[in-house]
PDB file of N, CA and C in Angstrom:
ATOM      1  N   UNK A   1     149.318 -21.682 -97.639  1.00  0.00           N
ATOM      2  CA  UNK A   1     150.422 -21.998 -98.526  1.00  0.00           C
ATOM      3  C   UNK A   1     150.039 -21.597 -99.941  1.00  0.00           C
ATOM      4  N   UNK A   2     151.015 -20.949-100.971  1.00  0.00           N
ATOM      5  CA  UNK A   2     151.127 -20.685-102.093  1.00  0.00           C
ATOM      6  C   UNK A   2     151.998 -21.362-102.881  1.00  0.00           C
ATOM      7  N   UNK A   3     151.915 -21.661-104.226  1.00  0.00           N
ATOM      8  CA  UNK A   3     152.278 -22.032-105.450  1.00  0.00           C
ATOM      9  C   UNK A   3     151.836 -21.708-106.013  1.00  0.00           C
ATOM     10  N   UNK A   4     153.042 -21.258-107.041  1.00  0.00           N
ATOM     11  CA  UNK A   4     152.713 -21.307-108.171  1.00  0.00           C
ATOM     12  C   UNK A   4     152.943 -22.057-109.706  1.00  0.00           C
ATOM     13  N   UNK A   5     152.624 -21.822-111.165  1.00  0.00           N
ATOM     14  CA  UNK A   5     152.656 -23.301-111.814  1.00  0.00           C
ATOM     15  C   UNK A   5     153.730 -22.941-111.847  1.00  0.00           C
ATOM     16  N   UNK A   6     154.868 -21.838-112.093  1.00  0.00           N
ATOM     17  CA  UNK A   6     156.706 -22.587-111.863  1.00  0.00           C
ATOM     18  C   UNK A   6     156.809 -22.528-111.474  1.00  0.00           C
ATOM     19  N   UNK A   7     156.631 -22.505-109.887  1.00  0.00           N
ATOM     20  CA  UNK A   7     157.434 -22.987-108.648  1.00  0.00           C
ATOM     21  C   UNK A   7     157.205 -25.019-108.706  1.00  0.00           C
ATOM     22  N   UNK A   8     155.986 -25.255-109.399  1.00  0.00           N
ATOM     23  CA  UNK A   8     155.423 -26.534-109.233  1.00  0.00           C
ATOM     24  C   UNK A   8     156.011 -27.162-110.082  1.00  0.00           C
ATOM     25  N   UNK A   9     156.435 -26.551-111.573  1.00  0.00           N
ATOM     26  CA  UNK A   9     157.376 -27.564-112.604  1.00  0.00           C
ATOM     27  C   UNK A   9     158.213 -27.381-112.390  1.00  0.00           C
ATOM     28  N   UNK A  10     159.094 -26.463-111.573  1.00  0.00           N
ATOM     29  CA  UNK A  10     160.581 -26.606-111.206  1.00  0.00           C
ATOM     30  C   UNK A  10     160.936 -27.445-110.386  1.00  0.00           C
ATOM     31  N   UNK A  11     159.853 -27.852-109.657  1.00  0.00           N
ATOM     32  CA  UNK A  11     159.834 -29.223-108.588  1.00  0.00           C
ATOM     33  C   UNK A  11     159.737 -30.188-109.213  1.00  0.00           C
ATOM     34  N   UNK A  12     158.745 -29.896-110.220  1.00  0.00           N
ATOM     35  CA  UNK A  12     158.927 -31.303-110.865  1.00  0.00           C
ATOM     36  C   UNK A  12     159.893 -31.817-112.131  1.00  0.00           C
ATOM     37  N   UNK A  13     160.565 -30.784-112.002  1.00  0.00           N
ATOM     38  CA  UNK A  13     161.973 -31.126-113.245  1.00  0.00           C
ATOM     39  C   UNK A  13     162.786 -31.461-112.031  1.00  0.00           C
ATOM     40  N   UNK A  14     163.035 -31.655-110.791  1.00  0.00           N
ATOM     41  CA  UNK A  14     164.103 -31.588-110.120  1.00  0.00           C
ATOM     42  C   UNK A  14     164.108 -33.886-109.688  1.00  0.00           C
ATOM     43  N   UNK A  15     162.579 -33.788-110.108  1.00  0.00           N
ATOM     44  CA  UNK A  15     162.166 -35.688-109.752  1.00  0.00           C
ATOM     45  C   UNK A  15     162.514 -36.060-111.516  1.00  0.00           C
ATOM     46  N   UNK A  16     163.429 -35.912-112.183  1.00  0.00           N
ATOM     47  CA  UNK A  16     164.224 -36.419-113.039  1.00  0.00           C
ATOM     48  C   UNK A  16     163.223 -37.964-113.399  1.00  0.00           C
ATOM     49  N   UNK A  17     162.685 -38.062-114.484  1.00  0.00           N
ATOM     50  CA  UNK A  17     161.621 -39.273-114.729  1.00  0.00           C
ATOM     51  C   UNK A  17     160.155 -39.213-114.798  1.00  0.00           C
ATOM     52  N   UNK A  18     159.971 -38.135-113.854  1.00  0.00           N
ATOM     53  CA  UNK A  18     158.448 -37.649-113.238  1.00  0.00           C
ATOM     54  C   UNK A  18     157.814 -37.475-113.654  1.00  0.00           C
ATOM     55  N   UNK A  19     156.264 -37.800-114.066  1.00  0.00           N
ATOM     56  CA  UNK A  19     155.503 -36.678-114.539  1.00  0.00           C
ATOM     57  C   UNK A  19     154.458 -36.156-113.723  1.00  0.00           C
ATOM     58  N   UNK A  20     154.628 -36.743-112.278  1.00  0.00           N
ATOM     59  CA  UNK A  20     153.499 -35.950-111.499  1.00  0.00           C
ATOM     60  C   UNK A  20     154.359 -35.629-109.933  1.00  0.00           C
ATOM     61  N   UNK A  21     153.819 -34.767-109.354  1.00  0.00           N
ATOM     62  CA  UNK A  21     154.267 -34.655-108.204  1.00  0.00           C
ATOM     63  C   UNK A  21     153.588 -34.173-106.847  1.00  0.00           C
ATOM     64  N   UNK A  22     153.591 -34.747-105.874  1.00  0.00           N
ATOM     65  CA  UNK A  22     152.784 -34.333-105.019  1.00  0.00           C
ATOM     66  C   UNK A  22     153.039 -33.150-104.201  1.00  0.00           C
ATOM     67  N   UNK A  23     152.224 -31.415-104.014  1.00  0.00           N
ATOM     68  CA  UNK A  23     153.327 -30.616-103.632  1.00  0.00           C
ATOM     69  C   UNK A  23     152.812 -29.766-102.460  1.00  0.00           C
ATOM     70  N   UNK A  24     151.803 -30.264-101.725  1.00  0.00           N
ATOM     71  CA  UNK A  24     151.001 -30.150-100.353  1.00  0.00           C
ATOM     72  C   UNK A  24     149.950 -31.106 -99.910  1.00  0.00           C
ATOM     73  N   UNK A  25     149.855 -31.413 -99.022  1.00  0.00           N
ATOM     74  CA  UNK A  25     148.783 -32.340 -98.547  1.00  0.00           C
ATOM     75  C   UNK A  25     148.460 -31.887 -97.111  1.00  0.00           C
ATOM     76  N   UNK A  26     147.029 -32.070 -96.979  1.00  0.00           N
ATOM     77  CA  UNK A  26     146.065 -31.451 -95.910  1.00  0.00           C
ATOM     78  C   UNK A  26     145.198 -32.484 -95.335  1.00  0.00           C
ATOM     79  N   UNK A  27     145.430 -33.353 -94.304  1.00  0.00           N
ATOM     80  CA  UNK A  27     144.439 -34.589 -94.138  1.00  0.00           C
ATOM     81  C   UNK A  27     144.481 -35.346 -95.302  1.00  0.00           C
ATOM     82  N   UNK A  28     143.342 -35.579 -95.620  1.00  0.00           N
ATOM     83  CA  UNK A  28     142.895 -36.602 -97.112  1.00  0.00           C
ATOM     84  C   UNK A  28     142.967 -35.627 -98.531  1.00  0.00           C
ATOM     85  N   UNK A  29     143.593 -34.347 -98.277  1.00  0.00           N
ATOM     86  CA  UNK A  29     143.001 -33.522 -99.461  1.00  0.00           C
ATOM     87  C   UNK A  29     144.882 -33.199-100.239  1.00  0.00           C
ATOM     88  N   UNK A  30     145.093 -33.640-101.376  1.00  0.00           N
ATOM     89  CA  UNK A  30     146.862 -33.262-101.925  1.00  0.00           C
ATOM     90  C   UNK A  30     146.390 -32.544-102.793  1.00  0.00           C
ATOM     91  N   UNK A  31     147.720 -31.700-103.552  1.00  0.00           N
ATOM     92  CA  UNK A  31     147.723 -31.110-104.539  1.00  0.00           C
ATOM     93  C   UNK A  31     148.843 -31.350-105.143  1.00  0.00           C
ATOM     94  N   UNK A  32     148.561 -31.744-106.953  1.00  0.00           N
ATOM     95  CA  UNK A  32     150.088 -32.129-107.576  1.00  0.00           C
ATOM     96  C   UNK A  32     149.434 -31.730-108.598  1.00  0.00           C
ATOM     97  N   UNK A  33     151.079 -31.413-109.032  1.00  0.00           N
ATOM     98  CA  UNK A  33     150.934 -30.984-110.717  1.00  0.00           C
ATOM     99  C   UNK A  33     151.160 -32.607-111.660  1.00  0.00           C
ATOM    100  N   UNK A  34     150.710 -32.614-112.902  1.00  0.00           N
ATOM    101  CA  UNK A  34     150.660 -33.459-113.688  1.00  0.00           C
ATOM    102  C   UNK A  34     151.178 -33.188-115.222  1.00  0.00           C
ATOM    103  N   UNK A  35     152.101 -33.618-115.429  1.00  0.00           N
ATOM    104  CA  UNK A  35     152.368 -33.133-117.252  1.00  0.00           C
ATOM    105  C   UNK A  35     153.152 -34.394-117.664  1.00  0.00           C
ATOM    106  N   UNK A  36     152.037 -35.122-118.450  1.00  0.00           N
ATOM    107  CA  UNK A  36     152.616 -37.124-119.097  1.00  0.00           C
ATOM    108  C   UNK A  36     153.275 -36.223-120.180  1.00  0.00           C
ATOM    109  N   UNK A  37     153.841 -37.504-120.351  1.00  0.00           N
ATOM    110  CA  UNK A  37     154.724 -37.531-121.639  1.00  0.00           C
ATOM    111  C   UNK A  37     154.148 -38.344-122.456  1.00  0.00           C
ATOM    112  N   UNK A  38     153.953 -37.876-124.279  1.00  0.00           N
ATOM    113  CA  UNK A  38     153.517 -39.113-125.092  1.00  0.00           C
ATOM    114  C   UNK A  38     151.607 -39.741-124.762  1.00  0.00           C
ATOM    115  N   UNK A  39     151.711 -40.512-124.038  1.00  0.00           N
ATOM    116  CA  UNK A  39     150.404 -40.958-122.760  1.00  0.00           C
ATOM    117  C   UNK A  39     150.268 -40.742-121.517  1.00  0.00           C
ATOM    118  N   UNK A  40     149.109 -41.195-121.185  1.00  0.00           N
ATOM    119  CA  UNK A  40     148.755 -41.273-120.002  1.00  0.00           C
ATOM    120  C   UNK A  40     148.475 -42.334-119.185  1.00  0.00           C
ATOM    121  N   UNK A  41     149.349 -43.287-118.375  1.00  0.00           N
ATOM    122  CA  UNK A  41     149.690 -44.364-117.679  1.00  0.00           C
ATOM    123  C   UNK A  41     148.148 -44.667-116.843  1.00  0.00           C
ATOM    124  N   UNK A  42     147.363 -43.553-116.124  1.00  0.00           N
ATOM    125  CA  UNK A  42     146.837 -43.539-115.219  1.00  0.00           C
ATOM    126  C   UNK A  42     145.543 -44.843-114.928  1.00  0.00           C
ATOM    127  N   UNK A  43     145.758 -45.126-113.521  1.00  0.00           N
ATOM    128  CA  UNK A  43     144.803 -46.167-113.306  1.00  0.00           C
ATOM    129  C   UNK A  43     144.035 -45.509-112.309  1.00  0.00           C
ATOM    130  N   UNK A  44     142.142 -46.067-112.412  1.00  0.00           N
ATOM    131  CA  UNK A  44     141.696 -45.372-111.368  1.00  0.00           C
ATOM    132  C   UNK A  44     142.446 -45.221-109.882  1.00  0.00           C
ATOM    133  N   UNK A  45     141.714 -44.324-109.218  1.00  0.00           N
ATOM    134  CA  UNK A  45     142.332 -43.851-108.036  1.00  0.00           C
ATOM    135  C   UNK A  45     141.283 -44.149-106.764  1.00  0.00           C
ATOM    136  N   UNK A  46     142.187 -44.556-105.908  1.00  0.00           N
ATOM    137  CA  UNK A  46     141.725 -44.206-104.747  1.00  0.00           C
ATOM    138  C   UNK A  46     140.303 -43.558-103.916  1.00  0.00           C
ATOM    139  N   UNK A  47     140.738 -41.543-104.422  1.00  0.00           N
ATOM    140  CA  UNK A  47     140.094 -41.167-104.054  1.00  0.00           C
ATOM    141  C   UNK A  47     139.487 -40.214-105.194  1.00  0.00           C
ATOM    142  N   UNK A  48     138.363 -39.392-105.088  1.00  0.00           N
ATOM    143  CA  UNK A  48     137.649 -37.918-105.421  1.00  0.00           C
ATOM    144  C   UNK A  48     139.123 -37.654-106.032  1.00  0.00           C
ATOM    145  N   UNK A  49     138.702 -37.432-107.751  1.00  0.00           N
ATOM    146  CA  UNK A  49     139.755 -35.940-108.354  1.00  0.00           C
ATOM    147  C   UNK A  49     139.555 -35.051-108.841  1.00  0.00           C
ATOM    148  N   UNK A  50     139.972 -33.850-108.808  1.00  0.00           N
ATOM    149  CA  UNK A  50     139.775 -32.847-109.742  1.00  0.00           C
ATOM    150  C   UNK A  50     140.461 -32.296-110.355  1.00  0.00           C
ATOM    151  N   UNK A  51     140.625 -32.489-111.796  1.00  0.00           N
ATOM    152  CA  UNK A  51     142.080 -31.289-112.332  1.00  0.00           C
ATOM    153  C   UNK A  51     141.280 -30.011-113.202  1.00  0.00           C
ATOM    154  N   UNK A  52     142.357 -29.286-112.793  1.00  0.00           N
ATOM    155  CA  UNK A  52     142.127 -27.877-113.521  1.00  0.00           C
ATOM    156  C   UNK A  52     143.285 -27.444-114.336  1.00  0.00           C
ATOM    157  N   UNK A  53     143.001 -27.352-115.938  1.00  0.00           N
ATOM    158  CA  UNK A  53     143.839 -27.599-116.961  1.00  0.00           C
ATOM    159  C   UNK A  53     144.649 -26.640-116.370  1.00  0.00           C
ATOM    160  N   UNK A  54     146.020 -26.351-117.058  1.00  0.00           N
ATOM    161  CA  UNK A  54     147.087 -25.022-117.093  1.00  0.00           C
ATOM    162  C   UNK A  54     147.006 -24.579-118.177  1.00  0.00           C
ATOM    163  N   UNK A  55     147.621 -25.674-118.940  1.00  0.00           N
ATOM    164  CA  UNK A  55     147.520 -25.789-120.622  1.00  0.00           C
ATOM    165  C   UNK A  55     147.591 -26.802-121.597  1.00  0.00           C
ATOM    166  N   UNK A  56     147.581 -26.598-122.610  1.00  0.00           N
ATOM    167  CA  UNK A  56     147.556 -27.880-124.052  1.00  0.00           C
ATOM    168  C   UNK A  56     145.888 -28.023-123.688  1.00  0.00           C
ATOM    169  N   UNK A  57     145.800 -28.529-124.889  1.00  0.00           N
ATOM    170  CA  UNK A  57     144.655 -29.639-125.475  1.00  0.00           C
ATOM    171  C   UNK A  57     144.589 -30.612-125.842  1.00  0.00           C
ATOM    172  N   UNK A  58     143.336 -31.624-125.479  1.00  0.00           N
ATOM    173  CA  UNK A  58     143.474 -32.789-125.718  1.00  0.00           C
ATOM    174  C   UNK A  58     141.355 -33.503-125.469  1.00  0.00           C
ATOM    175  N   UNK A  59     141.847 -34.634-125.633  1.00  0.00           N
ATOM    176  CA  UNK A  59     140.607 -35.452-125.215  1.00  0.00           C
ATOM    177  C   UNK A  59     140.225 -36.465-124.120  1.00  0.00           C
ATOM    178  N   UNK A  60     139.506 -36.252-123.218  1.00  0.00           N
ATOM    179  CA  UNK A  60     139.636 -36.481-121.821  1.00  0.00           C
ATOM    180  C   UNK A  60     138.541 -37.772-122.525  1.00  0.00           C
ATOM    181  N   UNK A  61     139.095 -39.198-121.797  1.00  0.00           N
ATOM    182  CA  UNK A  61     137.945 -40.066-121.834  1.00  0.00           C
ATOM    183  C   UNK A  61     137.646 -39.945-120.320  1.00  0.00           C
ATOM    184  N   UNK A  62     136.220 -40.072-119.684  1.00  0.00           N
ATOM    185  CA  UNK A  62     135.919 -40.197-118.633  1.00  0.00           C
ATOM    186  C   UNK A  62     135.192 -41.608-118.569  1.00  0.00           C
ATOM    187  N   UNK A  63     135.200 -43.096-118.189  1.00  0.00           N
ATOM    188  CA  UNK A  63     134.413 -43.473-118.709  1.00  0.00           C
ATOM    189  C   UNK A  63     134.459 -43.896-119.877  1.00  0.00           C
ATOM    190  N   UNK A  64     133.099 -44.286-120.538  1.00  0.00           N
ATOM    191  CA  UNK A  64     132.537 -44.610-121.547  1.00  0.00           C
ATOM    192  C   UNK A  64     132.722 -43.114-122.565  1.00  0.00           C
ATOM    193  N   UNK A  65     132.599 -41.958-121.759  1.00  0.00           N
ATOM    194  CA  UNK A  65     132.450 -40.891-122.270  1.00  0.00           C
ATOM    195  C   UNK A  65     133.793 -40.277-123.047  1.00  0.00           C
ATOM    196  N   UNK A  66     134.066 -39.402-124.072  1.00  0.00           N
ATOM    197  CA  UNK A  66     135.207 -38.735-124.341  1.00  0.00           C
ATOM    198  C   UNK A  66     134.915 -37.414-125.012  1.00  0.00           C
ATOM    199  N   UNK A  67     135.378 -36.445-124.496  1.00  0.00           N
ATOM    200  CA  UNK A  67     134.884 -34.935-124.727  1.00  0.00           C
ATOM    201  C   UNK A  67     136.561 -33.796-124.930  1.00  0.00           C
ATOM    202  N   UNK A  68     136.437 -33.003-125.416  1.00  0.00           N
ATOM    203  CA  UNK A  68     137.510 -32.493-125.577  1.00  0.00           C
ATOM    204  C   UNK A  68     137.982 -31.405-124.583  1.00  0.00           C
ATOM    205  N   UNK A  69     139.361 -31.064-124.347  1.00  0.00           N
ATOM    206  CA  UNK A  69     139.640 -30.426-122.853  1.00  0.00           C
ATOM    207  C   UNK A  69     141.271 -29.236-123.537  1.00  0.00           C
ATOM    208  N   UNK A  70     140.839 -28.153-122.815  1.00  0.00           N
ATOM    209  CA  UNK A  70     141.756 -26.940-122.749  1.00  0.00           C
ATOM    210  C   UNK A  70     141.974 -26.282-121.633  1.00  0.00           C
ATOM    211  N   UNK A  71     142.847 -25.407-121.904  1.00  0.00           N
ATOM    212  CA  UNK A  71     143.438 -24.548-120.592  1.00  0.00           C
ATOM    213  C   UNK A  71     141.927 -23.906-119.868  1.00  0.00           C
ATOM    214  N   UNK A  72     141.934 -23.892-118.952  1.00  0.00           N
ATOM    215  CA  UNK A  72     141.221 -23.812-117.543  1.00  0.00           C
ATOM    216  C   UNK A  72     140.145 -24.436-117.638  1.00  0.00           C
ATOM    217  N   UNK A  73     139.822 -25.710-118.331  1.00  0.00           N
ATOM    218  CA  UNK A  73     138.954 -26.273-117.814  1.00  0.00           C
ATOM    219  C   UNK A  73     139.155 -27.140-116.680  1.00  0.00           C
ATOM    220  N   UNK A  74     137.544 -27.630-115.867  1.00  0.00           N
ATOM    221  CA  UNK A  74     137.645 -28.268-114.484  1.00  0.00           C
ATOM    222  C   UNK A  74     137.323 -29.498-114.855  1.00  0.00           C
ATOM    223  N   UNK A  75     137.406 -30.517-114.326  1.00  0.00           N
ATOM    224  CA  UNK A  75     137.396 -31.767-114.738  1.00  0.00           C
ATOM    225  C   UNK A  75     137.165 -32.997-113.423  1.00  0.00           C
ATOM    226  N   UNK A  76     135.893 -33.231-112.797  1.00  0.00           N
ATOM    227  CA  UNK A  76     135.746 -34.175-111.955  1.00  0.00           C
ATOM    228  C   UNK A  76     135.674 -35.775-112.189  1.00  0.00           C
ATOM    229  N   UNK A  77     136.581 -36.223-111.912  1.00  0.00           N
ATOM    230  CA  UNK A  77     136.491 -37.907-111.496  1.00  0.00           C
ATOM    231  C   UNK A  77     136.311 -38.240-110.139  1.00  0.00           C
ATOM    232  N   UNK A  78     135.084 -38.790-110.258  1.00  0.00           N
ATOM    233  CA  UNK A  78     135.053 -39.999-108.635  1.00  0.00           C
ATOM    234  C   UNK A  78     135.547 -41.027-108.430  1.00  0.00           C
ATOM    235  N   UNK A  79     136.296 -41.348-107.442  1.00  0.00           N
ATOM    236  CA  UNK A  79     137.264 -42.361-106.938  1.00  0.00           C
ATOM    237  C   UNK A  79     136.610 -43.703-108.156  1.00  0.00           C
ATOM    238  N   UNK A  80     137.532 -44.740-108.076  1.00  0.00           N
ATOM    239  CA  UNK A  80     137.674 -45.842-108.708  1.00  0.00           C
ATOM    240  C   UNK A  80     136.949 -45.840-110.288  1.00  0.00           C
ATOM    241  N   UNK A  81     136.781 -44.494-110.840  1.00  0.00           N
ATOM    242  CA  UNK A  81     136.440 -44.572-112.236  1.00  0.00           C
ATOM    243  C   UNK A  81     137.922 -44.210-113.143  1.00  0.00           C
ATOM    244  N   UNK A  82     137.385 -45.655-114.417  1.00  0.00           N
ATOM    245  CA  UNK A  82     138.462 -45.394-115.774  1.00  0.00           C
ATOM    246  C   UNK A  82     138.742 -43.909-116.329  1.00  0.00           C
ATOM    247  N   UNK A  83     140.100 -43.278-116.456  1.00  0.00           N
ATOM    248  CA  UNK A  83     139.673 -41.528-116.650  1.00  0.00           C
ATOM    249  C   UNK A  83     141.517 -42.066-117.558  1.00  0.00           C
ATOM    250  N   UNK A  84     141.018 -41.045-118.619  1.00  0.00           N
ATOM    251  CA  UNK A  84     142.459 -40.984-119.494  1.00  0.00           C
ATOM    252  C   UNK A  84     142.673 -39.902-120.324  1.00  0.00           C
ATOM    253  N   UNK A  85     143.731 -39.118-120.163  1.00  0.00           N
ATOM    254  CA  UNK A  85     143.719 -38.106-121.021  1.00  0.00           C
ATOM    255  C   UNK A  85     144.558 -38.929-122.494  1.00  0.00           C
ATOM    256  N   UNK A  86     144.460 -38.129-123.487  1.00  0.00           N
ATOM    257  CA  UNK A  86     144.639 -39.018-124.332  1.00  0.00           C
ATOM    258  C   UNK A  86     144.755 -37.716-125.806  1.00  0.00           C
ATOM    259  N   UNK A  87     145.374 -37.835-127.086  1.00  0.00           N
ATOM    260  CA  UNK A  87     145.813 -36.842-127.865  1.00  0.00           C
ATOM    261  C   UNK A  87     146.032 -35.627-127.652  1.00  0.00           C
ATOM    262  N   UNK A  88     147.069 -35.594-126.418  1.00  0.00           N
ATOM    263  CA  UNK A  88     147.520 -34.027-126.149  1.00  0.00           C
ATOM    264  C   UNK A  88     148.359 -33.486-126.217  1.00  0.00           C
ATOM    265  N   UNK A  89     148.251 -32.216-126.560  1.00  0.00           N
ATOM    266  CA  UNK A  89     149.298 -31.293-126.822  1.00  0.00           C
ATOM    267  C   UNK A  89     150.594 -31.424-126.360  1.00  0.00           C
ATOM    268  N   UNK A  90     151.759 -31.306-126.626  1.00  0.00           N
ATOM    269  CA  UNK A  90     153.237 -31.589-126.002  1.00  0.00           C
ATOM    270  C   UNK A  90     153.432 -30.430-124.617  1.00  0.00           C
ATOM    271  N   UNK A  91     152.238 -29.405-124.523  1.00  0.00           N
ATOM    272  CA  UNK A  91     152.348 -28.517-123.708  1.00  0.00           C
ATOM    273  C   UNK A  91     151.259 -28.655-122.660  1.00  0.00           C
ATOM    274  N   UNK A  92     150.456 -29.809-122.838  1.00  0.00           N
ATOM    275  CA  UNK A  92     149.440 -30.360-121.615  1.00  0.00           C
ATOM    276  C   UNK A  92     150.426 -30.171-120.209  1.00  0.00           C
ATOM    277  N   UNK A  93     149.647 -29.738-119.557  1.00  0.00           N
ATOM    278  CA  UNK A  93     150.006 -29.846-118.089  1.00  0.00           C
ATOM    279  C   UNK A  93     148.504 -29.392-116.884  1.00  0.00           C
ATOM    280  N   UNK A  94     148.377 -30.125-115.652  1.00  0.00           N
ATOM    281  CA  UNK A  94     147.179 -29.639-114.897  1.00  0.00           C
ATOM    282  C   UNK A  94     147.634 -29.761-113.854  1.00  0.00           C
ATOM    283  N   UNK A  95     147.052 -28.873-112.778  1.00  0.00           N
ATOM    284  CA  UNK A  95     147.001 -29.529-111.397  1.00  0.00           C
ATOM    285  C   UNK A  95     146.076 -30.738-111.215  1.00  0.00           C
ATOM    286  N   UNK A  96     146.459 -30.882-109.995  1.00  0.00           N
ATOM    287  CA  UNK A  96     145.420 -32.719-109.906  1.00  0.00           C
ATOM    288  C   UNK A  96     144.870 -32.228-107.924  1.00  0.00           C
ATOM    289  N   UNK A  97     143.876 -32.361-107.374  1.00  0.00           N
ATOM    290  CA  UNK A  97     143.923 -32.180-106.284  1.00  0.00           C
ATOM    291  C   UNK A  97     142.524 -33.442-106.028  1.00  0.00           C
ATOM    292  N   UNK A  98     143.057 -34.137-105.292  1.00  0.00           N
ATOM    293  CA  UNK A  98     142.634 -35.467-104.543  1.00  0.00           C
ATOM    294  C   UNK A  98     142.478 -35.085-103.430  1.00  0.00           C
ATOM    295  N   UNK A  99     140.869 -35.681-103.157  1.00  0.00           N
ATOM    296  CA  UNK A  99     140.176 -35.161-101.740  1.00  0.00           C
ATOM    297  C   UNK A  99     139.098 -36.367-101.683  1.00  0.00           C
ATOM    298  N   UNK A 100     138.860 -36.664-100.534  1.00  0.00           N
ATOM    299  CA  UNK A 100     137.913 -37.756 -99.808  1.00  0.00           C
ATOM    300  C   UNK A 100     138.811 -38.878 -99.250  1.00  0.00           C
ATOM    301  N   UNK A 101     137.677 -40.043 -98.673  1.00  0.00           N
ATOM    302  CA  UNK A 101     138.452 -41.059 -98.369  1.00  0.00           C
ATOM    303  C   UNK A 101     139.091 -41.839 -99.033  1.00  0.00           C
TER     304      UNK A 101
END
């Protein structure tokens, strides 16, 4: 399966409210695009994440930690850790792909 990032925000302009969407899933492993508005709501997760920027900039807290983040960077969180993106660009957007148990 293929996507691409507008085939993925045209899906996700169509969930009216949205800012994430889930747009394949494989066993334990999804793939969704992500673009907050303003903030970032997010509470740890579940499982293993990884996003890989599209675009905008901003400052990723991971943690205790906070480092600054742009288009194609990779970005790992392990399940049940605090993770927040936070002063970003009005043009932030990433994929998000969640994998493990």
């Amino acid at each position: 399966m293929k996507i691409t990032v507008q085939q993925a925000l045209d899906s996700l302009r169509t969930h009216e409210g949205k800012t994430f969407l889930e747009l394949f899933r494989q066993g334990a492993t999804s793939v969704e695009i992500y673009q907050p508005v303003g903030h970032d709501p997010q509470q740890p997760h579940a499982q293993d994440e990884i996003y890989v920027v599209i675009s905008g900039h901003g400052i990723f807290q991971d943690g205790e930690e906070k480092y600054p983040f742009g288009p194609g960077d990779v970005i790992f969180v392990p399940a049940g850790k605090e993770h927040r993106f936070f002063e970003f660009s009005a043009d932030f957007k990433t994929w998000v792909i969640f994998f493990g148990a």
